[in-house]
PDB file of N, CA and C in Angstrom:
ATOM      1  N   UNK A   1     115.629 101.870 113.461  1.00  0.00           N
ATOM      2  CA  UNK A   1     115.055 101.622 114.758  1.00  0.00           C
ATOM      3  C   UNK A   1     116.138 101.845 115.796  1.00  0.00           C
ATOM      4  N   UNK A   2     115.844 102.826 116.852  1.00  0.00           N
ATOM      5  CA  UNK A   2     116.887 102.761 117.951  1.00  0.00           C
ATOM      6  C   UNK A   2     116.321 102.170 119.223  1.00  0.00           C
ATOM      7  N   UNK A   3     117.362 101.108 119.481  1.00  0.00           N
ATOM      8  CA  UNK A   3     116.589 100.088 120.654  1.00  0.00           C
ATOM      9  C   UNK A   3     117.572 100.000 121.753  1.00  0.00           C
ATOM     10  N   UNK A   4     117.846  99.554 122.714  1.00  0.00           N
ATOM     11  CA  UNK A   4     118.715  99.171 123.564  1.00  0.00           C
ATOM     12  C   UNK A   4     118.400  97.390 123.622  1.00  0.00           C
ATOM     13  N   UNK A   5     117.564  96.986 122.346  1.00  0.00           N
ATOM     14  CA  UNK A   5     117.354  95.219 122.860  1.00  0.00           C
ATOM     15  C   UNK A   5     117.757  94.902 121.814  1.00  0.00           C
ATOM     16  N   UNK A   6     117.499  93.504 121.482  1.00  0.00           N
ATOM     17  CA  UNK A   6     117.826  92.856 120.262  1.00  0.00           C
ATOM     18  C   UNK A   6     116.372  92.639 119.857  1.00  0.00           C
ATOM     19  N   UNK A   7     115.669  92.408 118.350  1.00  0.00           N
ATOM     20  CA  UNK A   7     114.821  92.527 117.998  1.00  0.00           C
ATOM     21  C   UNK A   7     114.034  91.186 118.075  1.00  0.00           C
ATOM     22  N   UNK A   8     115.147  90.098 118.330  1.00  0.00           N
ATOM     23  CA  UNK A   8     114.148  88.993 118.856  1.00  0.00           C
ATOM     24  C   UNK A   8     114.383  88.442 120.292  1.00  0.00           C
ATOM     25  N   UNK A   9     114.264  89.545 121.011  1.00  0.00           N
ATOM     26  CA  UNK A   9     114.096  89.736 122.676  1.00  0.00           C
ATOM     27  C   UNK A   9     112.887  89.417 122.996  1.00  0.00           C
ATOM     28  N   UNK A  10     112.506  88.495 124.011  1.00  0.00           N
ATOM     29  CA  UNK A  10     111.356  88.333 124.588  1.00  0.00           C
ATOM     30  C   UNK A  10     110.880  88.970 125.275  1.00  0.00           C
ATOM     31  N   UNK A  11     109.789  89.764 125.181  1.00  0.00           N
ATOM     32  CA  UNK A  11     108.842  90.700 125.870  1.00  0.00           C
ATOM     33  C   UNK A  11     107.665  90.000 126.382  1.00  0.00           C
ATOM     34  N   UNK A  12     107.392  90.775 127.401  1.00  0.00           N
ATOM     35  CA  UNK A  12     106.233  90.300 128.163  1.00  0.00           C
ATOM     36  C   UNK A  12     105.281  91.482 129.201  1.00  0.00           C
ATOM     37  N   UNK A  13     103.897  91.019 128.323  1.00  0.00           N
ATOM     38  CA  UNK A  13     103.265  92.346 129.506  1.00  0.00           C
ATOM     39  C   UNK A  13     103.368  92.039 131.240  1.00  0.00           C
ATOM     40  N   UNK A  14     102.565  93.374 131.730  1.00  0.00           N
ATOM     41  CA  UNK A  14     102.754  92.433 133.167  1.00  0.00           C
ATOM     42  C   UNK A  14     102.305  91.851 133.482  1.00  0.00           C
ATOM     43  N   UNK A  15     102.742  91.458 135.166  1.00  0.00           N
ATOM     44  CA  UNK A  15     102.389  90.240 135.487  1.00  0.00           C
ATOM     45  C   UNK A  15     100.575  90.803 135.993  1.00  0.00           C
ATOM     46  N   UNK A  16      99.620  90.300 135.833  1.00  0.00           N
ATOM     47  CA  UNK A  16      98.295  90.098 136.504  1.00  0.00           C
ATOM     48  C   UNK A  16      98.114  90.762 137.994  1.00  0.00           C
ATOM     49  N   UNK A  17      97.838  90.936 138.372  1.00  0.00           N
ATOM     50  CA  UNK A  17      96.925  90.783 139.979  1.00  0.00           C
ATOM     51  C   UNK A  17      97.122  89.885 140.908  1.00  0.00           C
ATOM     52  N   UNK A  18      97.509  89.757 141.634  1.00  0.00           N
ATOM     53  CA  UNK A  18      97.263  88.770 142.594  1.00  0.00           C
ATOM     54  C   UNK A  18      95.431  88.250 142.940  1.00  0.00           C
ATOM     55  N   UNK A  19      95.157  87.119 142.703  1.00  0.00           N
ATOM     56  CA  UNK A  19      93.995  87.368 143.021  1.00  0.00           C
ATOM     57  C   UNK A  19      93.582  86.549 144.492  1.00  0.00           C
ATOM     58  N   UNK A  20      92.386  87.273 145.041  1.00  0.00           N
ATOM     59  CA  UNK A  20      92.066  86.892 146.089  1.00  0.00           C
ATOM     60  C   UNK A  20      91.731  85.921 146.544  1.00  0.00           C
ATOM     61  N   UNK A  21      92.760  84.698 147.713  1.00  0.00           N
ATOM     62  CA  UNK A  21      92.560  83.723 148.516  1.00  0.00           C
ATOM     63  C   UNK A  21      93.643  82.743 147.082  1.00  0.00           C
ATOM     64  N   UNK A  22      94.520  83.358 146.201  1.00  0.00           N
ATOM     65  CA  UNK A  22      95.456  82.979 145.916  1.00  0.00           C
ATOM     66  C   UNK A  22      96.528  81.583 146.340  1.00  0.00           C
ATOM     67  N   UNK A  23      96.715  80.734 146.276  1.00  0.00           N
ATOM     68  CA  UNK A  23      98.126  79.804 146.691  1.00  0.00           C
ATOM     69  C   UNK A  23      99.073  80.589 145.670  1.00  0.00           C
ATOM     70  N   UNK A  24     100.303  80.105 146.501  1.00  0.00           N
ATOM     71  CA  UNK A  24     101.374  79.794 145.988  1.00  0.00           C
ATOM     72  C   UNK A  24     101.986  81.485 145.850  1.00  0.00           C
ATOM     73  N   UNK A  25     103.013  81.675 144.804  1.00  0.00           N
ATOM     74  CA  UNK A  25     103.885  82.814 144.405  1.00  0.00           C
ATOM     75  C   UNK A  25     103.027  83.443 143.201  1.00  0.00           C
ATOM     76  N   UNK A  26     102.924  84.665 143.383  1.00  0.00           N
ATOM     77  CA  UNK A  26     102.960  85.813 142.266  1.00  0.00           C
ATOM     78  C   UNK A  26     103.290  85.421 141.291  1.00  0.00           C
ATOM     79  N   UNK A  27     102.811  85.800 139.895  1.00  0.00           N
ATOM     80  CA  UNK A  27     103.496  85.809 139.009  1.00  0.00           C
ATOM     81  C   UNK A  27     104.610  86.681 138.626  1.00  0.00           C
ATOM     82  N   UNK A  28     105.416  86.674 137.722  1.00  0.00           N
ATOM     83  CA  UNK A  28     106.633  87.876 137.715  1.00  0.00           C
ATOM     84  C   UNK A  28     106.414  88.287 136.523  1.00  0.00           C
ATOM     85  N   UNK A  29     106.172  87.762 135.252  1.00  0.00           N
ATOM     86  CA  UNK A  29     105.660  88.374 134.231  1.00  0.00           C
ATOM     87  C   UNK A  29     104.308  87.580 133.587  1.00  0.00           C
ATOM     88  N   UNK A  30     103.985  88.439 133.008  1.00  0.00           N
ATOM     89  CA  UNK A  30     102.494  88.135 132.018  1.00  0.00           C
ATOM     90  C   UNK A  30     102.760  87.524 130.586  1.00  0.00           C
ATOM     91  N   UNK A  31     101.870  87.769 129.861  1.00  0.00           N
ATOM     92  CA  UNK A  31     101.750  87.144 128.731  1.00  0.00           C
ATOM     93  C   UNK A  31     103.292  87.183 127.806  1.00  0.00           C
ATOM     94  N   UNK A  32     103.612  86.797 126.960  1.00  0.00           N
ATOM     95  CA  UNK A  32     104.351  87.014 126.011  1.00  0.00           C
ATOM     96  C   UNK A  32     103.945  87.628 124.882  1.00  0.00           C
ATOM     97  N   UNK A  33     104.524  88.812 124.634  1.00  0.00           N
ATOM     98  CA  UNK A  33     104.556  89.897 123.188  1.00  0.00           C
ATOM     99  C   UNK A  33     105.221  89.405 122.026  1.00  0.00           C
ATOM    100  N   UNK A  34     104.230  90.082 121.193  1.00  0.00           N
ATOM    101  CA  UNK A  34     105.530  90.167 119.781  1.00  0.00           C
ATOM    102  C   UNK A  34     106.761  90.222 119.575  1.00  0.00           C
ATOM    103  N   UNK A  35     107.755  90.045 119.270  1.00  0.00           N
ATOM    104  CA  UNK A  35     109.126  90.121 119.184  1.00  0.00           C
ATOM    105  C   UNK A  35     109.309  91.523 118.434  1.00  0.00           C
ATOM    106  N   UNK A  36     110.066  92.355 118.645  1.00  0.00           N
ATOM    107  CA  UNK A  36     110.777  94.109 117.963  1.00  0.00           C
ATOM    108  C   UNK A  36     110.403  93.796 116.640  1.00  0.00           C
ATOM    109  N   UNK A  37     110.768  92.973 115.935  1.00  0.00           N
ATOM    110  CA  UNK A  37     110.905  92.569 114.566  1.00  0.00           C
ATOM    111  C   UNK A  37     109.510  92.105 114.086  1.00  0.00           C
ATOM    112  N   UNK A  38     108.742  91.504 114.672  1.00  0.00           N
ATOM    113  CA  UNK A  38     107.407  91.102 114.529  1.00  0.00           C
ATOM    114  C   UNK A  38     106.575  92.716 114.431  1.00  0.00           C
ATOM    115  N   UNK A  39     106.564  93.516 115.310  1.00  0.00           N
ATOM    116  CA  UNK A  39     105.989  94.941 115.672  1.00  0.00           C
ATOM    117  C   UNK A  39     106.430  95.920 114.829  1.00  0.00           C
ATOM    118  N   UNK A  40     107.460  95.629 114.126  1.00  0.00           N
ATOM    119  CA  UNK A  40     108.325  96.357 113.193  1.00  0.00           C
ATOM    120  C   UNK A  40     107.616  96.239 112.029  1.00  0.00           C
ATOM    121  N   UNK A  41     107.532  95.386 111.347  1.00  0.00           N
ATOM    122  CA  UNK A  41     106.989  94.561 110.004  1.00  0.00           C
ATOM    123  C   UNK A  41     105.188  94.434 110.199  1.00  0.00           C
ATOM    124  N   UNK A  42     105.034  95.063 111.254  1.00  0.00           N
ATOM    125  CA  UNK A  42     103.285  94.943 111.744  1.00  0.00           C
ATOM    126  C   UNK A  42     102.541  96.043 110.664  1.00  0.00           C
ATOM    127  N   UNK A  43     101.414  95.798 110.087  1.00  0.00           N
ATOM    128  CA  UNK A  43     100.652  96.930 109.660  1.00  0.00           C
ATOM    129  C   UNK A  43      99.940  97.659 110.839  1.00  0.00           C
ATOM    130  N   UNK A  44      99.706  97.184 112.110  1.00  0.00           N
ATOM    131  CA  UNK A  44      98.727  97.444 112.865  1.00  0.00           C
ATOM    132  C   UNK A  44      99.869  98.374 113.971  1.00  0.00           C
ATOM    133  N   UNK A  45     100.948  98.508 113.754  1.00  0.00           N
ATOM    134  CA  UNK A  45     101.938  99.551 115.105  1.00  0.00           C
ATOM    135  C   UNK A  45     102.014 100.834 114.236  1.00  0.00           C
ATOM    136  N   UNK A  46     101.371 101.759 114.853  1.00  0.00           N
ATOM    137  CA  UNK A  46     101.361 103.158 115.360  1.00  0.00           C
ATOM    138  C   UNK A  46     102.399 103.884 115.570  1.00  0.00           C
ATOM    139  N   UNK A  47     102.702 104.779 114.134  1.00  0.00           N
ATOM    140  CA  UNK A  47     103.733 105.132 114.399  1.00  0.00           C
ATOM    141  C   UNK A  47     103.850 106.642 114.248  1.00  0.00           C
ATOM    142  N   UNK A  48     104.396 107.440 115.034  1.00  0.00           N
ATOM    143  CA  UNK A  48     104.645 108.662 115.640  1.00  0.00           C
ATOM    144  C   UNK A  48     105.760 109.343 115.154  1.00  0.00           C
ATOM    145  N   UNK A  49     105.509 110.632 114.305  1.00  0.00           N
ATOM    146  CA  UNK A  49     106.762 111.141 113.678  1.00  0.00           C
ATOM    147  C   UNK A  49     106.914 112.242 114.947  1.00  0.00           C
ATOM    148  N   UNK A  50     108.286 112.599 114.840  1.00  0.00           N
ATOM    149  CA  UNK A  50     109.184 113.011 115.811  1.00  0.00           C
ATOM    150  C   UNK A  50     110.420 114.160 114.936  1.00  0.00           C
ATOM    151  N   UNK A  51     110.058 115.310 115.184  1.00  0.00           N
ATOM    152  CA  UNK A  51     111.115 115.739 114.184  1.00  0.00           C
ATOM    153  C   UNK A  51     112.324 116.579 115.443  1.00  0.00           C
ATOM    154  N   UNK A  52     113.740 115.848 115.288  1.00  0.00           N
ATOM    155  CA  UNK A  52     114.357 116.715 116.181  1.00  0.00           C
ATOM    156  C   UNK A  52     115.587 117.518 115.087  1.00  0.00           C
ATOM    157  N   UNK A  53     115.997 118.009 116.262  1.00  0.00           N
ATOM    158  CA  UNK A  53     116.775 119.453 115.807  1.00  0.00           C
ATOM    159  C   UNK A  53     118.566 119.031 116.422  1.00  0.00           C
ATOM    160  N   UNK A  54     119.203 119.131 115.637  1.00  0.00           N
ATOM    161  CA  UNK A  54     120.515 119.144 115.961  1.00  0.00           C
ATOM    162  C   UNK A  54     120.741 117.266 116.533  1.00  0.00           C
ATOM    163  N   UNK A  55     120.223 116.794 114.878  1.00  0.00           N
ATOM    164  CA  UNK A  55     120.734 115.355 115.143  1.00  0.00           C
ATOM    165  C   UNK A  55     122.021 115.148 114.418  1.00  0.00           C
ATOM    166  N   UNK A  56     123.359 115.069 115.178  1.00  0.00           N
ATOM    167  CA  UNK A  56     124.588 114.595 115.396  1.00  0.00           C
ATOM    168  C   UNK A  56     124.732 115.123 113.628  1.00  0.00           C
ATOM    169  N   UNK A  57     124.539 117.124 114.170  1.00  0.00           N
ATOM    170  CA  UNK A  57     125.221 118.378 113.514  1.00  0.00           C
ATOM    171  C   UNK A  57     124.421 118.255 112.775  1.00  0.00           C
ATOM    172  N   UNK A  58     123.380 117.302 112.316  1.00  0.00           N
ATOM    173  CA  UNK A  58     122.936 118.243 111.052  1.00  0.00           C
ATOM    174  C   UNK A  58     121.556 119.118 111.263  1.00  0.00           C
ATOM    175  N   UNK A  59     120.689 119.911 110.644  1.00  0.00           N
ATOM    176  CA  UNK A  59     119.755 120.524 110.877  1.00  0.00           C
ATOM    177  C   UNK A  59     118.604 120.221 111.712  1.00  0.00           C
ATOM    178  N   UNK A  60     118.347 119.539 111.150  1.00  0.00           N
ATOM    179  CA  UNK A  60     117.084 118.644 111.480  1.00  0.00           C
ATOM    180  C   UNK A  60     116.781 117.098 110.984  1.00  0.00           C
ATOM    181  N   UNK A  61     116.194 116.291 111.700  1.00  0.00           N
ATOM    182  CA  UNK A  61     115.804 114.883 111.453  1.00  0.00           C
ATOM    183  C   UNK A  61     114.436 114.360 112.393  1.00  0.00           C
ATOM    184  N   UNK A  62     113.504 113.877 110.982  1.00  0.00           N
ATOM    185  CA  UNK A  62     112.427 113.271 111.487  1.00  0.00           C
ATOM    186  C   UNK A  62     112.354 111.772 111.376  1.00  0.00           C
ATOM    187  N   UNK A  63     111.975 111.720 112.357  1.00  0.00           N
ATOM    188  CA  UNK A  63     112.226 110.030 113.181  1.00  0.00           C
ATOM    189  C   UNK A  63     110.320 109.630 113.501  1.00  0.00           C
ATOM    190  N   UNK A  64     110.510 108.232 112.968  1.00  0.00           N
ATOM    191  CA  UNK A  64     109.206 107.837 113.623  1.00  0.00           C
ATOM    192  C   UNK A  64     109.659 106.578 114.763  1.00  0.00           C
ATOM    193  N   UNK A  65     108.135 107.090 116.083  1.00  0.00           N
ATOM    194  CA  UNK A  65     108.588 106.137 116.660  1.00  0.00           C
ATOM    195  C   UNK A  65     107.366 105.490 117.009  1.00  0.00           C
ATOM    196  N   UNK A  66     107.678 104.582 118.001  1.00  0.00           N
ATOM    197  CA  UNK A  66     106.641 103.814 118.491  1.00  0.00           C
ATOM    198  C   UNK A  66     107.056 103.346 119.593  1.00  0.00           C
ATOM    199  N   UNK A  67     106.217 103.462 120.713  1.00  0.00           N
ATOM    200  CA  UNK A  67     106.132 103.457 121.864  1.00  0.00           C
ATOM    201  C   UNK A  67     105.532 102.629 122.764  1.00  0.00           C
ATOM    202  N   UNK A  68     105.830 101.922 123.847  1.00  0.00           N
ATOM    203  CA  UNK A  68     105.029 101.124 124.835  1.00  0.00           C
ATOM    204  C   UNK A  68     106.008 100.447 125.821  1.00  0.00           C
ATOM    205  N   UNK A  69     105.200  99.832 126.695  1.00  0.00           N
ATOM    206  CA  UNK A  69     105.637  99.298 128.200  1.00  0.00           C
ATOM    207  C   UNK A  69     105.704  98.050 128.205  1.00  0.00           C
ATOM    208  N   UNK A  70     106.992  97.522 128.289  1.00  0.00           N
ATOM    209  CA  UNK A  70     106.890  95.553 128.632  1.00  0.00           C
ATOM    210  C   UNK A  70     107.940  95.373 129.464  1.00  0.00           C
ATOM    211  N   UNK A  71     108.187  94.000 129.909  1.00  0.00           N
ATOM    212  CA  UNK A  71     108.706  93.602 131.137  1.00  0.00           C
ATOM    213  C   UNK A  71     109.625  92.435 129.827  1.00  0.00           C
ATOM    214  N   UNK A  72     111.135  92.872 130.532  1.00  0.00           N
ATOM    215  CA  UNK A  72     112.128  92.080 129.272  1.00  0.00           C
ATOM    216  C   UNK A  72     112.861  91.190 130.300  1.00  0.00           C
TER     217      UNK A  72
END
């Protein structure tokens, strides 16, 4: 897995909508996600092979990945 997080980093979708005639402050983030490691070990994450070319000299290398948007 290549990440820039740690795998039990807290993720979170976004924050909601403001909704109309609202009090108070916005939210800043939404729900809480799975942890890297939870999504990792998932039967249900979708995973995407990726074959690149000239990975660090050698021919070729296929990589699966998996992909999505959260607020860390």
């Amino acid at each position: 897995m290549i990440t820039r997080l740690r795998l039990d980093a807290a993720l979170y979708k976004a924050p909601p909508p403001r909704r109309k005639g609202q009090h108070g402050r916005s939210r800043l983030k939404g729900d809480r996600l799975p942890s890297l490691k939870r999504v990792l070990d998932s039967k249900k994450t979708v995973w995407t092979r990726v074959v690149v070319s000239q990975w660090y000299n050698t021919q070729q290398r296929t990589l699966l990945t998996a992909t999505g948007t959260v607020l860390w």
